[in-house]
C-alpha atoms as a PDB file:
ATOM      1  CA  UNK A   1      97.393 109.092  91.577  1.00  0.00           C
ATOM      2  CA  UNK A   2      99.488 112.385  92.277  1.00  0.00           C
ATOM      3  CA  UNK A   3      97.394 114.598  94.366  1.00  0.00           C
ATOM      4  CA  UNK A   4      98.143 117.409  91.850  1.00  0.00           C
ATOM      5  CA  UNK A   5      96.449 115.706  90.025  1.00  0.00           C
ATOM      6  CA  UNK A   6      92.953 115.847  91.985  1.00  0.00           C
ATOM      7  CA  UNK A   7      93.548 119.481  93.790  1.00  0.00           C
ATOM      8  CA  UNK A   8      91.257 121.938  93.166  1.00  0.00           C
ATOM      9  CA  UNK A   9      93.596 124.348  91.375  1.00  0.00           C
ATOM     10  CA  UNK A  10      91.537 127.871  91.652  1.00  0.00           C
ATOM     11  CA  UNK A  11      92.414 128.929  95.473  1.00  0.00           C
ATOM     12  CA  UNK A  12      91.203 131.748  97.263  1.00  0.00           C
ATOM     13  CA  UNK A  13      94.371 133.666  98.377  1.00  0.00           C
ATOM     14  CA  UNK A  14      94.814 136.293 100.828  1.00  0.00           C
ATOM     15  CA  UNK A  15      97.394 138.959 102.399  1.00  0.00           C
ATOM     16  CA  UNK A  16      98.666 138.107 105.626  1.00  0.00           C
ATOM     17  CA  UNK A  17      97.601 142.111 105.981  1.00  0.00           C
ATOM     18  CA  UNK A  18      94.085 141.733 104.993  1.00  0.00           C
ATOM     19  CA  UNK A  19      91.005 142.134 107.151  1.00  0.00           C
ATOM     20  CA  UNK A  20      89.104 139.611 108.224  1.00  0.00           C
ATOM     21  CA  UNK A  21      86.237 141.116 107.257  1.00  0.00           C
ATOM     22  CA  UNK A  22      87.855 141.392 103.568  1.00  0.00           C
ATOM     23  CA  UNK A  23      88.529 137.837 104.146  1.00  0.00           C
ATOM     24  CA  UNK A  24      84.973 136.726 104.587  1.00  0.00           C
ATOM     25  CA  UNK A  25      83.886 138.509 101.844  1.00  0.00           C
ATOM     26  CA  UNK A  26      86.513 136.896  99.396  1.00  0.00           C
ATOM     27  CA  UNK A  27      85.235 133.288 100.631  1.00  0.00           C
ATOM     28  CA  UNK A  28      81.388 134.720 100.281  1.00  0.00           C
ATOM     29  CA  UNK A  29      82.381 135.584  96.346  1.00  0.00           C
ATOM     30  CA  UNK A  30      84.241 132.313  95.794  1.00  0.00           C
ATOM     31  CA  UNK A  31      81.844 130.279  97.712  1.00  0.00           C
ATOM     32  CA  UNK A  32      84.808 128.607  99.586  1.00  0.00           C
ATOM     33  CA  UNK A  33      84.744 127.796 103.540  1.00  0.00           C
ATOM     34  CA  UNK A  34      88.630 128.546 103.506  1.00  0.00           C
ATOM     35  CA  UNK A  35      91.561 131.392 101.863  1.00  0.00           C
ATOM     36  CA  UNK A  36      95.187 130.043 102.037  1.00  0.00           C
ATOM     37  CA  UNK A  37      97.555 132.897 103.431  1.00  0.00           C
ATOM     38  CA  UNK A  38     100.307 133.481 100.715  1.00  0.00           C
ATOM     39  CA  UNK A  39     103.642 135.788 100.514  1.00  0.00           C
ATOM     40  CA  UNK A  40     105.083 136.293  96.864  1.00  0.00           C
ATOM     41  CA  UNK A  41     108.460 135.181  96.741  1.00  0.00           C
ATOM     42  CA  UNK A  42     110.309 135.537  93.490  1.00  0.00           C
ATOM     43  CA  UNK A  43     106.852 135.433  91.820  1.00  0.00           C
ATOM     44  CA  UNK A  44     105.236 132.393  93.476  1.00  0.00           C
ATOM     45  CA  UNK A  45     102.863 132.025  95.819  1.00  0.00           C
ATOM     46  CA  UNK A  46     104.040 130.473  98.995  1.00  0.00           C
ATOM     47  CA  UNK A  47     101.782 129.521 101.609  1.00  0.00           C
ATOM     48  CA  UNK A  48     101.958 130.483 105.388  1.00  0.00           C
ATOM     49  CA  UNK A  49      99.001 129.928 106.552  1.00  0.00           C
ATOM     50  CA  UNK A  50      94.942 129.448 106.440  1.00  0.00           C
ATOM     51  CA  UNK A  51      91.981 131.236 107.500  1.00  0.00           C
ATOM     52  CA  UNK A  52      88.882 129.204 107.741  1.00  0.00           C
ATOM     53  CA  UNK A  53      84.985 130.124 108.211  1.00  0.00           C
ATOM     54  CA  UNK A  54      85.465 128.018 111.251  1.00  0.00           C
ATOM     55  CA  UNK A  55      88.252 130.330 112.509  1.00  0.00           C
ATOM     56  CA  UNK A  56      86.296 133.663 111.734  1.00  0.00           C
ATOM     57  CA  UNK A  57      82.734 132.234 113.616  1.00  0.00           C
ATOM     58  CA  UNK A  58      84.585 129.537 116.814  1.00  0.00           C
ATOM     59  CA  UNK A  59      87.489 132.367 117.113  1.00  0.00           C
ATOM     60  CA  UNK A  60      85.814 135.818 116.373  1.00  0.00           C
ATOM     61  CA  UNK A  61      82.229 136.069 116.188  1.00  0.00           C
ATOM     62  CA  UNK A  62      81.279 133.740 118.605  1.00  0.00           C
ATOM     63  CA  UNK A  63      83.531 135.981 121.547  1.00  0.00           C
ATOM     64  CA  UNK A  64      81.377 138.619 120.269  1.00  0.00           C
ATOM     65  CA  UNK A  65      84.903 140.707 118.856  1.00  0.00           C
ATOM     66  CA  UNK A  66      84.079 143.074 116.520  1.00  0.00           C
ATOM     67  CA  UNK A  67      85.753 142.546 113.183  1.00  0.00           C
ATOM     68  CA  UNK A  68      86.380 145.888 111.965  1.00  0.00           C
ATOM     69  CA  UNK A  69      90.240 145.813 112.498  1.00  0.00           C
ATOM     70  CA  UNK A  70      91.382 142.269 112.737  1.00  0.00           C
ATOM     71  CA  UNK A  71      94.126 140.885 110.532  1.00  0.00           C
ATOM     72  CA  UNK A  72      93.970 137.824 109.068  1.00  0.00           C
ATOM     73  CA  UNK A  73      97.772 136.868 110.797  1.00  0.00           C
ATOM     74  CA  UNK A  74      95.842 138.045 114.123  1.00  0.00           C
ATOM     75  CA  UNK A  75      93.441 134.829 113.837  1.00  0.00           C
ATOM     76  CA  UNK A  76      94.686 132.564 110.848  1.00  0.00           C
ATOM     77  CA  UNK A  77      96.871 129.210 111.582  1.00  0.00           C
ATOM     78  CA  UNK A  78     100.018 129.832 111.056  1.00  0.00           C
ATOM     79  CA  UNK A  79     101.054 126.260 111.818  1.00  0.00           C
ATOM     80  CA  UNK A  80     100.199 125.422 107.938  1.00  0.00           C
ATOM     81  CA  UNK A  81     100.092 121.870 107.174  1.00  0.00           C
ATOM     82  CA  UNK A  82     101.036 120.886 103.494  1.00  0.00           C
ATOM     83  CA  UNK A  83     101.023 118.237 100.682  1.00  0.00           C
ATOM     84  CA  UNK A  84     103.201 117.615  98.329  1.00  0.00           C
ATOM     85  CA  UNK A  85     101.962 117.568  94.925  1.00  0.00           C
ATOM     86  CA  UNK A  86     103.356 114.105  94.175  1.00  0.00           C
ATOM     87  CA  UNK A  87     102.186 112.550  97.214  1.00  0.00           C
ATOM     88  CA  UNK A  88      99.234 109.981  97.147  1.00  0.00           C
ATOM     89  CA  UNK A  89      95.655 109.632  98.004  1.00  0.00           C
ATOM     90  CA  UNK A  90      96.701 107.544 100.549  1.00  0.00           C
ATOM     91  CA  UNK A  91      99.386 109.364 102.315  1.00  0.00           C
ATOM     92  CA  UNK A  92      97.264 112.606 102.090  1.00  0.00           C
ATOM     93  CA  UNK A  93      94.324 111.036 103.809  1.00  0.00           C
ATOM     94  CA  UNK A  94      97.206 110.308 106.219  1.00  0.00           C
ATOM     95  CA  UNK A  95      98.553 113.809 106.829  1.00  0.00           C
ATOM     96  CA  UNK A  96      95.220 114.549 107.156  1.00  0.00           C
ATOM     97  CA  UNK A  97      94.013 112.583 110.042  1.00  0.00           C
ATOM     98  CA  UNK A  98      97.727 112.868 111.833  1.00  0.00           C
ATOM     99  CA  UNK A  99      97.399 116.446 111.687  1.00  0.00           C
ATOM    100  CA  UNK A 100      93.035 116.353 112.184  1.00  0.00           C
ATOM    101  CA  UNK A 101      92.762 118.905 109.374  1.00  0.00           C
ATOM    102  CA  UNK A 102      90.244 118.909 106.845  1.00  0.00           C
ATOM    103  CA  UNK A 103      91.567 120.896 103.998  1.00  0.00           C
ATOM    104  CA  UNK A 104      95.618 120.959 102.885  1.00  0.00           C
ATOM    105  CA  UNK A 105      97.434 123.158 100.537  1.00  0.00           C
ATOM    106  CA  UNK A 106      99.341 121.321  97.731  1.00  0.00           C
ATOM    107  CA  UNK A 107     102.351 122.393  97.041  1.00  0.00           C
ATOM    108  CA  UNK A 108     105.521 121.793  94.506  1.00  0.00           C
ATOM    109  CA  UNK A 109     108.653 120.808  95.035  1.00  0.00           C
ATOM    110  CA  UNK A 110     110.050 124.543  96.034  1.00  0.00           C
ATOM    111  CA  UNK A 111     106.744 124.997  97.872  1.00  0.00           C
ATOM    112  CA  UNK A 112     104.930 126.929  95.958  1.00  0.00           C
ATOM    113  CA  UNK A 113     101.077 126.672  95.868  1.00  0.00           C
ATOM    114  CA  UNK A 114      99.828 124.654  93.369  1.00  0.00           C
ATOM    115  CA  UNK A 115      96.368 124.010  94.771  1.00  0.00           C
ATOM    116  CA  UNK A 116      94.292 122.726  97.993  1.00  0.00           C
ATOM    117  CA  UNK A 117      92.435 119.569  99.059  1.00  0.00           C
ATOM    118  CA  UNK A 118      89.566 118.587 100.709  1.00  0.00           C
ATOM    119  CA  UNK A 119      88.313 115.849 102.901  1.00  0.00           C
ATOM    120  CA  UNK A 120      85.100 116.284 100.706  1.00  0.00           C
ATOM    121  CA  UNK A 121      87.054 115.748  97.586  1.00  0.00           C
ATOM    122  CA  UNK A 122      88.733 112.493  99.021  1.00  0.00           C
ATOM    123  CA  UNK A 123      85.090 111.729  99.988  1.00  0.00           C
ATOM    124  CA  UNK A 124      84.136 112.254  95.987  1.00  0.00           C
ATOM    125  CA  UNK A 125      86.569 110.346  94.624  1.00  0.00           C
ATOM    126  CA  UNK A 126      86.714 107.109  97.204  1.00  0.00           C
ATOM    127  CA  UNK A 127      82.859 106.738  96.681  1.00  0.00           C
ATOM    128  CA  UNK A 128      83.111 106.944  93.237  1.00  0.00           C
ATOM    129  CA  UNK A 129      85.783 103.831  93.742  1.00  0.00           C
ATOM    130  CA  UNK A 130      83.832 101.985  96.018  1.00  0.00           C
ATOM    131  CA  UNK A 131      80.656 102.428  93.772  1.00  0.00           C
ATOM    132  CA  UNK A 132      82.951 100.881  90.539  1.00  0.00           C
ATOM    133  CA  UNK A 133      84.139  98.215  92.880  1.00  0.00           C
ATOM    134  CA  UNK A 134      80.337  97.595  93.977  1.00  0.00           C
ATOM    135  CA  UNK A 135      79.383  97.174  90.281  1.00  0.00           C
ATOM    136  CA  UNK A 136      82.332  94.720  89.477  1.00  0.00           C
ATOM    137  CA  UNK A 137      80.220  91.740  90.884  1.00  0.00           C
ATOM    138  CA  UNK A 138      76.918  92.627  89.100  1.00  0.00           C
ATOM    139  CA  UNK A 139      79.230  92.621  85.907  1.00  0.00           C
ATOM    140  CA  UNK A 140      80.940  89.392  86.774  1.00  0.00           C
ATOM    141  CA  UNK A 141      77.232  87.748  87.196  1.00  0.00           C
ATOM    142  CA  UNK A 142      76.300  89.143  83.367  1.00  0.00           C
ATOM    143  CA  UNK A 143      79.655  88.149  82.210  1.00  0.00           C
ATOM    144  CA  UNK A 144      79.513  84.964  83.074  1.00  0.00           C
ATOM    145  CA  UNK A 145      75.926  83.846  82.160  1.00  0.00           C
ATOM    146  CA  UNK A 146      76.952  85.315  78.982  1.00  0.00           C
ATOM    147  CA  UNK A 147      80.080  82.921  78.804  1.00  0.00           C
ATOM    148  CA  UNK A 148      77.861  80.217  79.942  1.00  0.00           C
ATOM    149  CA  UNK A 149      75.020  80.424  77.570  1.00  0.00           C
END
């Protein structure tokens, strides 16, 4: 399956420029832990980098900085690490754990955002696999003492 194809498509997405503070309250309204940091470039959204929750608290709040006048490129990674759309499950969860990041930007073949994925939503959709392959034998019992009756 094409990651594309399991992205969540509606991503929070922020100015370089912005505040941090203005960044917060974007992932407050979404109810997101993460914005992805976009320029426009010939009318797509290209991402550059990602502000997380984590980043605001671990790199801000916690060093007891006030907020009022930080930029987003002041605290963001700009060392963006992302998926192309027509990459696998597989080699996602790969890029993921090279890289130890839990969330990745999907983008097309120019690089243009398409949408962003989470270690939760590989979580979602493995369990749901393991729990179909966990029924299989339960079927196979009723199948069979069907056959055999």
């Amino acid at each position: 399956m094409p990651i594309r194809d399991l992205c969540q498509t509606h991503v929070a997405t922020i100015d370089r420029a912005t505040t941090v503070n203005e960044a917060a309250r974007l992932m407050r309204e979404r109810h997101v832990g993460d914005v992805v940091v976009c320029e426009r470039s010939e009318g797509k959204l290209i991402p550059v980098g990602i502000l997380t929750d984590r980043d605001i608290v671990v790199g801000i709040v916690a060093m007891d900085i006030p907020t009022d006048n930080i930029r987003v490129e002041d605290v963001m990674t700009p060392t963006l690490v992302t998926v192309d759309g027509e990459k696998g499950v597989f080699e996602t969860i790969q890029l993921m754990e090279k890289y130890g990041v839990r969330r990745l930007p999907v983008v097309d073949e120019q690089g243009s955002l398409v949408g962003i994925v989470s270690s939760v939503d590989l979580l979602e959709l493995l369990s749901e696999e393991i729990a179909s392959i966990s029924r299989l034998s339960e079927r196979q019992k009723i199948r069979e003492r069907e056959i055999r009756l």
